[in-house]
C-alpha atoms as a PDB file:
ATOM      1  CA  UNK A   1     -51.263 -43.422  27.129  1.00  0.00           C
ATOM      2  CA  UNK A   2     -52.578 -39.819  27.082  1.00  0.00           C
ATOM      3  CA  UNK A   3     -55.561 -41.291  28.697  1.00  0.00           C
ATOM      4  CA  UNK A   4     -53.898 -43.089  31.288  1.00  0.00           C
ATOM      5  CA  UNK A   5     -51.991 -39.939  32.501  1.00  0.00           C
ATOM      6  CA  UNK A   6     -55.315 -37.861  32.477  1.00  0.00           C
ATOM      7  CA  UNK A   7     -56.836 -40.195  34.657  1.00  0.00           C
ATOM      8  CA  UNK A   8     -53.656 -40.306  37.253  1.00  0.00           C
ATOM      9  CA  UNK A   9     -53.781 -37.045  37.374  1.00  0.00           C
ATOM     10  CA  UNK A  10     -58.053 -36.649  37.757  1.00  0.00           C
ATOM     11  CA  UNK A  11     -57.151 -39.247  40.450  1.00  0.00           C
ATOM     12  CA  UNK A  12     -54.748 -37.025  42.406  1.00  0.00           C
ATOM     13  CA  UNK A  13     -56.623 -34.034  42.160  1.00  0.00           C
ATOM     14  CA  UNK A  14     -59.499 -35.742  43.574  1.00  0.00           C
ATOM     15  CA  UNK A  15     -57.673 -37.063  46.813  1.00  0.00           C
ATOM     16  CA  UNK A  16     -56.017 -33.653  46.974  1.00  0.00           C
ATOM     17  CA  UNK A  17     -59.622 -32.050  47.235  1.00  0.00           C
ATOM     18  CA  UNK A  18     -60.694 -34.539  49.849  1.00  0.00           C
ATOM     19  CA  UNK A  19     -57.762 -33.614  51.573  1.00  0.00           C
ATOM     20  CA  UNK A  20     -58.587 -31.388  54.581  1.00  0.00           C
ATOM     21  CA  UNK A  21     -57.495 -28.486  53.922  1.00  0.00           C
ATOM     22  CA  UNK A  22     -55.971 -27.614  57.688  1.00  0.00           C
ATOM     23  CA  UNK A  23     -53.971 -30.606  57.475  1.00  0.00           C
ATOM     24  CA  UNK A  24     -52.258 -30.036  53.788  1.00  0.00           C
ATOM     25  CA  UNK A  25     -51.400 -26.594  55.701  1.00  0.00           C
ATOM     26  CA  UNK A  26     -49.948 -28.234  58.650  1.00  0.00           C
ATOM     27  CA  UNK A  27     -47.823 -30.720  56.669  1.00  0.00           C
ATOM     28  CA  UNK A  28     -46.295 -27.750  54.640  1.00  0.00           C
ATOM     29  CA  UNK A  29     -45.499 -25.850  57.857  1.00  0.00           C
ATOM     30  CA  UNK A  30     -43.863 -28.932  59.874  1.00  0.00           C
ATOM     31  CA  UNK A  31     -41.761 -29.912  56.607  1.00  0.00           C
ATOM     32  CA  UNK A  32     -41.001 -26.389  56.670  1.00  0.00           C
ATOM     33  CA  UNK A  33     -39.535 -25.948  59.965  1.00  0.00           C
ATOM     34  CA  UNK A  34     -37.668 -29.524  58.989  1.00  0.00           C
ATOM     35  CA  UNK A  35     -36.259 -27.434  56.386  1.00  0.00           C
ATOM     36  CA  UNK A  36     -35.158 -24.719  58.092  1.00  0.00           C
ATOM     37  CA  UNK A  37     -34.133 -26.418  61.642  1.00  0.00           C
ATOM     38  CA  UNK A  38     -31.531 -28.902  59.061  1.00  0.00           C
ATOM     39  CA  UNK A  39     -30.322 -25.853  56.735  1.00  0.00           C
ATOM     40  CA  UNK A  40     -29.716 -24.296  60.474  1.00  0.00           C
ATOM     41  CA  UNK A  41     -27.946 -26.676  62.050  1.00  0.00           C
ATOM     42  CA  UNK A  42     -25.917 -26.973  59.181  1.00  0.00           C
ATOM     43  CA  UNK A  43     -24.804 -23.459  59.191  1.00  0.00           C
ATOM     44  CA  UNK A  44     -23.767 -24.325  62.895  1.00  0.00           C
ATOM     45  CA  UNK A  45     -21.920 -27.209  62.215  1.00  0.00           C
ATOM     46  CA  UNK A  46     -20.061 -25.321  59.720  1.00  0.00           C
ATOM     47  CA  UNK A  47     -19.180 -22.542  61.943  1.00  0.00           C
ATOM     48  CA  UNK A  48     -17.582 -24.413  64.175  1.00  0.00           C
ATOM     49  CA  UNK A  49     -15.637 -26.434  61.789  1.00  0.00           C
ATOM     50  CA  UNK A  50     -17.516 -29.438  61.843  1.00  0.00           C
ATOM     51  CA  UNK A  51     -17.581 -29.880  57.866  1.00  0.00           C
ATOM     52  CA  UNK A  52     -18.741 -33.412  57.798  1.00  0.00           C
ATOM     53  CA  UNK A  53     -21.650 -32.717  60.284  1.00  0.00           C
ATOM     54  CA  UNK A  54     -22.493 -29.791  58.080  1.00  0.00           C
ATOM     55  CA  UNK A  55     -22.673 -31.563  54.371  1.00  0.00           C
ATOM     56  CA  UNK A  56     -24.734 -34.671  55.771  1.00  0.00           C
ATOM     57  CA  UNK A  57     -27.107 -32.016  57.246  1.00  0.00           C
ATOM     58  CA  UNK A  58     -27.064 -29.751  54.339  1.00  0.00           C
ATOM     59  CA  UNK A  59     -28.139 -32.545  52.196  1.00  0.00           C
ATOM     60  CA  UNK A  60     -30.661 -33.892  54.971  1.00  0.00           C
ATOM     61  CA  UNK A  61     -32.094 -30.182  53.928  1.00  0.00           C
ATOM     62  CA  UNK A  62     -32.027 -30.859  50.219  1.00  0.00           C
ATOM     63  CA  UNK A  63     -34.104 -34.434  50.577  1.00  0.00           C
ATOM     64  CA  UNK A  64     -36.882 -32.714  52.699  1.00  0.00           C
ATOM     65  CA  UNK A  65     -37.360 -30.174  49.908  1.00  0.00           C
ATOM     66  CA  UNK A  66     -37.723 -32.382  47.324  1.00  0.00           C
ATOM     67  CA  UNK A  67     -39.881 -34.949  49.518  1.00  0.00           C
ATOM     68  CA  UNK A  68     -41.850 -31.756  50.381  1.00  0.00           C
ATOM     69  CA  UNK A  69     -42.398 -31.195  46.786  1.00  0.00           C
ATOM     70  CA  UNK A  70     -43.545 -34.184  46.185  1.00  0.00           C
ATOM     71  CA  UNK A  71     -45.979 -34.442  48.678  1.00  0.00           C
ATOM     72  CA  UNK A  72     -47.380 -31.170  48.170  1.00  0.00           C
ATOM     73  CA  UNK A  73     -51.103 -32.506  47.717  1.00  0.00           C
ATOM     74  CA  UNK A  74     -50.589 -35.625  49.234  1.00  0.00           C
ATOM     75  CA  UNK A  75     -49.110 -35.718  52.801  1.00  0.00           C
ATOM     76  CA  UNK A  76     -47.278 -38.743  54.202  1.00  0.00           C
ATOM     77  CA  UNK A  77     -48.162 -38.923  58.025  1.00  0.00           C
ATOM     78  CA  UNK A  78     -45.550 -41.814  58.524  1.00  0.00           C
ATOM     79  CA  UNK A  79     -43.190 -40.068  57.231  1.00  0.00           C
ATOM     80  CA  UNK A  80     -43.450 -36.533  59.152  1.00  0.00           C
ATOM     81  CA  UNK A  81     -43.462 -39.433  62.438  1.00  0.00           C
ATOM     82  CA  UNK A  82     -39.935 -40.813  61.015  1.00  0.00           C
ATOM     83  CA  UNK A  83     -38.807 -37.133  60.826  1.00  0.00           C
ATOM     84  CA  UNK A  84     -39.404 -35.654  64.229  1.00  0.00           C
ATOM     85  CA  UNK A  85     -37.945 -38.890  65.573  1.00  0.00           C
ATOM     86  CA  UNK A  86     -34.867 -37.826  63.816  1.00  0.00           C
ATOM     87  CA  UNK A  87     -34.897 -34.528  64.552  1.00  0.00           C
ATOM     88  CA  UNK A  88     -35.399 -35.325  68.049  1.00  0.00           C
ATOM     89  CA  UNK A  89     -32.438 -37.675  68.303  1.00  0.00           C
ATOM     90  CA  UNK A  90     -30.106 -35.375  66.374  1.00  0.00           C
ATOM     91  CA  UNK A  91     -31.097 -32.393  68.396  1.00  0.00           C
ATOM     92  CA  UNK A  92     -30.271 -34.909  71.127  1.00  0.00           C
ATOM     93  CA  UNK A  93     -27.464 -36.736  70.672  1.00  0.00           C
ATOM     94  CA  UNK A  94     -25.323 -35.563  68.124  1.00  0.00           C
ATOM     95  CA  UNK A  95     -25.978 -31.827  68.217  1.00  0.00           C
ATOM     96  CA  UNK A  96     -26.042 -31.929  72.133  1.00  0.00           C
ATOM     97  CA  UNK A  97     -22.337 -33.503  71.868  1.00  0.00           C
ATOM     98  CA  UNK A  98     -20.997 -31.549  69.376  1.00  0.00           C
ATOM     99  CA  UNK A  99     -22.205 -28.293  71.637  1.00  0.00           C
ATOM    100  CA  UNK A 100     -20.632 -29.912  74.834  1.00  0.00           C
ATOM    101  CA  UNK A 101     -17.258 -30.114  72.813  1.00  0.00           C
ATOM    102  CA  UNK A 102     -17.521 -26.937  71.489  1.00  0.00           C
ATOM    103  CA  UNK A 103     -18.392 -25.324  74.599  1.00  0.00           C
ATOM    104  CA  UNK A 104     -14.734 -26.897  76.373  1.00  0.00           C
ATOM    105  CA  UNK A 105     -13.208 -25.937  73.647  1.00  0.00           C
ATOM    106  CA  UNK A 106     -13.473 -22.239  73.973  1.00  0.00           C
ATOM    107  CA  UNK A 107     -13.413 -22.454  77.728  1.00  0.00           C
ATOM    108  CA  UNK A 108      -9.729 -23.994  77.421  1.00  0.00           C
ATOM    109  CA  UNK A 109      -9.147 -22.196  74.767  1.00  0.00           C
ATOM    110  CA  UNK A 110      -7.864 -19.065  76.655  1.00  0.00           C
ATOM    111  CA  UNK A 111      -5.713 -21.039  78.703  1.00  0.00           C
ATOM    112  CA  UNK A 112      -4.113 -21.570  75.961  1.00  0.00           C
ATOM    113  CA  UNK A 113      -1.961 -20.219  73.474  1.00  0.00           C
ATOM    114  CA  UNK A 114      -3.914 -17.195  74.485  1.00  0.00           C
ATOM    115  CA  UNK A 115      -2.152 -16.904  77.814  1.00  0.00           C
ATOM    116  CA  UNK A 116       1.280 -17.487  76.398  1.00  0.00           C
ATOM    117  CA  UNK A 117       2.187 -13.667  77.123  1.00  0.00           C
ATOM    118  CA  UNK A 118       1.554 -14.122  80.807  1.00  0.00           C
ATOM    119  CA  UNK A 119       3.212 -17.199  80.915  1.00  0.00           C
ATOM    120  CA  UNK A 120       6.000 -15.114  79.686  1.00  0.00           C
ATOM    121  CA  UNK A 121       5.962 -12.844  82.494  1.00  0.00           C
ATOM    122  CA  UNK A 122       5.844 -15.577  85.026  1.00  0.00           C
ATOM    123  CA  UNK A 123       8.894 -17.833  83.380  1.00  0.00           C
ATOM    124  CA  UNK A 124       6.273 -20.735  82.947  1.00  0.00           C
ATOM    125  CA  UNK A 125       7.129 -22.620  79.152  1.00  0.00           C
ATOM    126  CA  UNK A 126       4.721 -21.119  76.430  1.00  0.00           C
ATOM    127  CA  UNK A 127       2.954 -23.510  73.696  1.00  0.00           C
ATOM    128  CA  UNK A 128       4.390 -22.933  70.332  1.00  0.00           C
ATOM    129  CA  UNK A 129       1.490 -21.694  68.084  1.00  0.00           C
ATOM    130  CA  UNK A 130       1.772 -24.878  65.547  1.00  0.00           C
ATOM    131  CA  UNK A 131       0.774 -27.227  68.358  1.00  0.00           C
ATOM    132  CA  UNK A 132      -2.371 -29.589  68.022  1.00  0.00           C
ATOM    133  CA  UNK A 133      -4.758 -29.521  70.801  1.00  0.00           C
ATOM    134  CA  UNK A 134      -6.556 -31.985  72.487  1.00  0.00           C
ATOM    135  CA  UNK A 135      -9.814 -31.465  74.145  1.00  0.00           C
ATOM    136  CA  UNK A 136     -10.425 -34.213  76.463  1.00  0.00           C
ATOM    137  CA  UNK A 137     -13.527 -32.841  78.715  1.00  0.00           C
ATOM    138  CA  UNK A 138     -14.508 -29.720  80.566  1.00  0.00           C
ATOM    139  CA  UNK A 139     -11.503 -29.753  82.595  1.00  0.00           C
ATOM    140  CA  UNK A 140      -8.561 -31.200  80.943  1.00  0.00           C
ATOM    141  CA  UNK A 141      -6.947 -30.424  77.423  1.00  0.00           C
ATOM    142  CA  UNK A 142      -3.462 -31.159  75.680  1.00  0.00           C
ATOM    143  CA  UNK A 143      -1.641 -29.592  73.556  1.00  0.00           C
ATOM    144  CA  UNK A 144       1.257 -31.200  71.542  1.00  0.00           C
ATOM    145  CA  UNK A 145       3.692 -30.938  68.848  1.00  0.00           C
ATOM    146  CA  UNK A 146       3.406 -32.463  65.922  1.00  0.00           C
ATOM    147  CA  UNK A 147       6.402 -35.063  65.678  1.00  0.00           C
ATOM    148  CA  UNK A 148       8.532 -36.486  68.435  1.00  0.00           C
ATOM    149  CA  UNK A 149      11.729 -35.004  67.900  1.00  0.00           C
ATOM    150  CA  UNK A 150      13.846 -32.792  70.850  1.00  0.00           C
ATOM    151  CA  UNK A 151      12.978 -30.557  72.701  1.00  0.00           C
ATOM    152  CA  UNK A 152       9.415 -29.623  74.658  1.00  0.00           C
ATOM    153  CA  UNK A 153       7.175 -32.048  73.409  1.00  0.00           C
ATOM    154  CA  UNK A 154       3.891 -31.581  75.251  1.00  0.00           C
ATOM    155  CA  UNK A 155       1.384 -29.587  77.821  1.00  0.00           C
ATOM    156  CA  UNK A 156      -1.438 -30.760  79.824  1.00  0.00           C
ATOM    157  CA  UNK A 157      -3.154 -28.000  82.010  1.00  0.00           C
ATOM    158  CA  UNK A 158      -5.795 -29.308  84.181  1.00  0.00           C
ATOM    159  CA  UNK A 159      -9.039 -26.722  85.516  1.00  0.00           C
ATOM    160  CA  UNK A 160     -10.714 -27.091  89.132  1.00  0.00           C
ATOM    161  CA  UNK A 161     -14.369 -27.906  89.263  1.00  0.00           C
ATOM    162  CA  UNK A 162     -15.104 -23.693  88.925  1.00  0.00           C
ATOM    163  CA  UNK A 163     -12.918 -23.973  85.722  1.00  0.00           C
ATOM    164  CA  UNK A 164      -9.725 -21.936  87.360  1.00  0.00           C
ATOM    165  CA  UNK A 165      -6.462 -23.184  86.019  1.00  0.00           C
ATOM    166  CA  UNK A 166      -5.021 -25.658  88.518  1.00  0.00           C
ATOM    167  CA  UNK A 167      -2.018 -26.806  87.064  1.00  0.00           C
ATOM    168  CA  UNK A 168      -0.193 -26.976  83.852  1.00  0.00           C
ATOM    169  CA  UNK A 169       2.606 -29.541  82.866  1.00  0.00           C
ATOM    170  CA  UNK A 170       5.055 -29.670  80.155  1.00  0.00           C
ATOM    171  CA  UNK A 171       7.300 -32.200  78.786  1.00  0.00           C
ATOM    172  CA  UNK A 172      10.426 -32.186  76.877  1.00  0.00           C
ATOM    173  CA  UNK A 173      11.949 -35.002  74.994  1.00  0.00           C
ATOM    174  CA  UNK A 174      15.893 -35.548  75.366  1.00  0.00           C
ATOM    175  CA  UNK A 175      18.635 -37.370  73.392  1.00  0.00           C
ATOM    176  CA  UNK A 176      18.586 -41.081  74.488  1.00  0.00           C
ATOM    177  CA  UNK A 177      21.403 -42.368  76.587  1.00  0.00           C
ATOM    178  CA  UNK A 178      22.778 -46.093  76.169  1.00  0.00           C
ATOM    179  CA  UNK A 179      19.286 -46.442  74.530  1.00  0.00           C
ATOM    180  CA  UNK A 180      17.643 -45.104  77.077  1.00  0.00           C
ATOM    181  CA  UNK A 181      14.839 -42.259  76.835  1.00  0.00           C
ATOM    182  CA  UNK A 182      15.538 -39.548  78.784  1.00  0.00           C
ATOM    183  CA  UNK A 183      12.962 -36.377  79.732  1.00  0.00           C
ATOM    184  CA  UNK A 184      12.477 -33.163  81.650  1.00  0.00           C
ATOM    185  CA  UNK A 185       8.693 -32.466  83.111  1.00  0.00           C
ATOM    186  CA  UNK A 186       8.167 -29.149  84.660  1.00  0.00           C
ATOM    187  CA  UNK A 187       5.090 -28.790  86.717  1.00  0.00           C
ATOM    188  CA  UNK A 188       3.850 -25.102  87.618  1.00  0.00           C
ATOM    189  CA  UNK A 189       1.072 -25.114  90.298  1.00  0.00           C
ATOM    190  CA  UNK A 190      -1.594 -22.048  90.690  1.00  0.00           C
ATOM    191  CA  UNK A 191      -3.311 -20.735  94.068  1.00  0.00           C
ATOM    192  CA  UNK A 192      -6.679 -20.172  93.547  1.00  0.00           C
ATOM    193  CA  UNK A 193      -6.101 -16.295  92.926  1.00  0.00           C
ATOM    194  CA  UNK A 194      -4.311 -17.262  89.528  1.00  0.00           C
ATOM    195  CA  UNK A 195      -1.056 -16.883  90.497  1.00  0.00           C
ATOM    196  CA  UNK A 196       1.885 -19.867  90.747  1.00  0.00           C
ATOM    197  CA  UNK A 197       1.876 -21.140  93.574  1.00  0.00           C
ATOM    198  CA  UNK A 198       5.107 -23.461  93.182  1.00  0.00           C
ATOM    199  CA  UNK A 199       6.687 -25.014  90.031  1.00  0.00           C
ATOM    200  CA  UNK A 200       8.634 -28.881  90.039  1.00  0.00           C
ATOM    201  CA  UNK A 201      11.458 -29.811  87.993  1.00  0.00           C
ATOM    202  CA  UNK A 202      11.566 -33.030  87.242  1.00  0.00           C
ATOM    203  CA  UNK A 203      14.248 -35.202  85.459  1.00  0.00           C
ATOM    204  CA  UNK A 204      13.567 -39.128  84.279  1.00  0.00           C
ATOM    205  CA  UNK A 205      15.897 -42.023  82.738  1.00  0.00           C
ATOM    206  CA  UNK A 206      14.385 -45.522  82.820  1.00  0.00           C
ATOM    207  CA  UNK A 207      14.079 -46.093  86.937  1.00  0.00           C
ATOM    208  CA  UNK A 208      16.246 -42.859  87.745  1.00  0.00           C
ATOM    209  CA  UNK A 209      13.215 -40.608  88.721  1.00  0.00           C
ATOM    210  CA  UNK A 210      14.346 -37.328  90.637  1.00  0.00           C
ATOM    211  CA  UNK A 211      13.485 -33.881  91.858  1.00  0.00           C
ATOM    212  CA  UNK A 212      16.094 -31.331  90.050  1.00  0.00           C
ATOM    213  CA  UNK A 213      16.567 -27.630  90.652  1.00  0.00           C
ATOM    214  CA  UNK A 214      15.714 -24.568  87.645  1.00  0.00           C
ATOM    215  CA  UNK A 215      19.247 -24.243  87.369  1.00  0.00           C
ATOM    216  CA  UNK A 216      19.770 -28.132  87.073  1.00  0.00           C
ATOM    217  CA  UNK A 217      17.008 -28.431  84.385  1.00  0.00           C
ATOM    218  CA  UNK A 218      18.249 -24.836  82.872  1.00  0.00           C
ATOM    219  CA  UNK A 219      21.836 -26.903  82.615  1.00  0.00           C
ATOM    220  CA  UNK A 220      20.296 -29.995  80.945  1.00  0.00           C
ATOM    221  CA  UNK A 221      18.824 -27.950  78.216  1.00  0.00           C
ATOM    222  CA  UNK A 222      21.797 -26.196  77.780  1.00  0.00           C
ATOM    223  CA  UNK A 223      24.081 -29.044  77.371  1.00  0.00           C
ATOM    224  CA  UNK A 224      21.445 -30.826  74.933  1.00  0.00           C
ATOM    225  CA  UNK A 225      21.312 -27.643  72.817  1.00  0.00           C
ATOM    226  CA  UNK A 226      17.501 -27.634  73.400  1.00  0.00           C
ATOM    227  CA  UNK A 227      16.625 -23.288  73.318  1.00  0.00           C
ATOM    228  CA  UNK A 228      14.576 -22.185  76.441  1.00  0.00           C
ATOM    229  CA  UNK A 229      10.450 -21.740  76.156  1.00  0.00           C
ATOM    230  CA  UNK A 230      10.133 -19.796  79.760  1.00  0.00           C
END
């Protein structure tokens, strides 16, 4: 048995010698930036709260160290062509869209919550800081509360194509009448300069779809016991 091992071993050594010596050196340093490009992108990932993203590439990290162990002396060139595919498609794909979303996330992100003490100023309805938010593109996001119940329910805002805030629209849910739901949407519109450029009240019941007045929708709150956001 002791034999048998010896001569494994001889075996290895001997390829290992007849190994050029430039290419064992460029096999370590490849796997090496494998290593470090996955263990980076995980710390990414993580940062920006993508925890999933982060563990499967944390571990991706951990299986290249131990494959680079074990192919100290003995490089696999199939292999290293298997990983740079992969790294290209990640870098690619996955880490490309996960950017792209990041990046529309903190450009909507200050219209956001963020703005809510302007919105103050301006009598345009604020969004309550427990709200979940939607990112839909570059343009668009959504934030919403987190059950149905009365009261304002939802805002969209809406950027031009130089990311200015075009328009923002909120919702609020009423008590149903005869079964029927009932809402309040208030539209505020902005000039290009940032400033409102008109606001809509709007009140809807089944097929009864009309224009209303601030007062009117001020009213309609009032009598539903439903507390004022702008």
């Amino acid at each position: 048995m002791v034999s048998i091992f010896i001569i494994i071993v001889s075996q290895n050594l001997s390829e290992a010698m007849d190994m050029p010596k430039p290419k064992i050196i460029l096999y370590r340093i490849c796997m090496a930036l494998g290593i470090i490009w996955s263990l980076s992108a995980a710390i990414w990932e993580y940062r920006i709260e993508n925890y999933f993203e982060a563990i499967i590439l944390a571990l991706f990290a951990v299986v290249l160290i131990w494959h680079t162990i074990k192919k100290w002396h003995k490089p696999d060139w199939g292999q290293m062509a298997y990983l740079g595919f992969s790294f290209v498609f990640l870098s690619f794909f996955y880490l490309r869209r996960d950017y792209v979303k990041h990046q529309n996330k903190l450009r909507l992100d200050k219209f956001g919550p963020p703005l809510n003490a302007r919105r103050v100023k301006l009598g345009i309805p604020v969004i309550p800081v427990n709200w979940q938010a939607d990112y839909i593109d570059d343009q668009y996001a959504k934030w919403s509360k987190k059950d149905s119940t009365i009261g304002h329910q939802s805002k969209r805002i809406f950027l031009d194509s130089l990311h200015r805030l075009d328009w923002e629209e909120d919702d609020y849910n009423l008590k149903r009448a005869d079964s029927v739901d009932r809402y309040v949407n208030i539209r505020t519109n902005y000039s290009k300069s940032g400033s409102v450029d008109s606001t809509d009240y709007r009140y809807e019941a089944r097929m009864n779809n009309k224009t209303i007045s601030r007062s009117q929708a001020d009213s309609i709150f009032k009598a539903e016991k439903i507390q004022k956001d702008y």
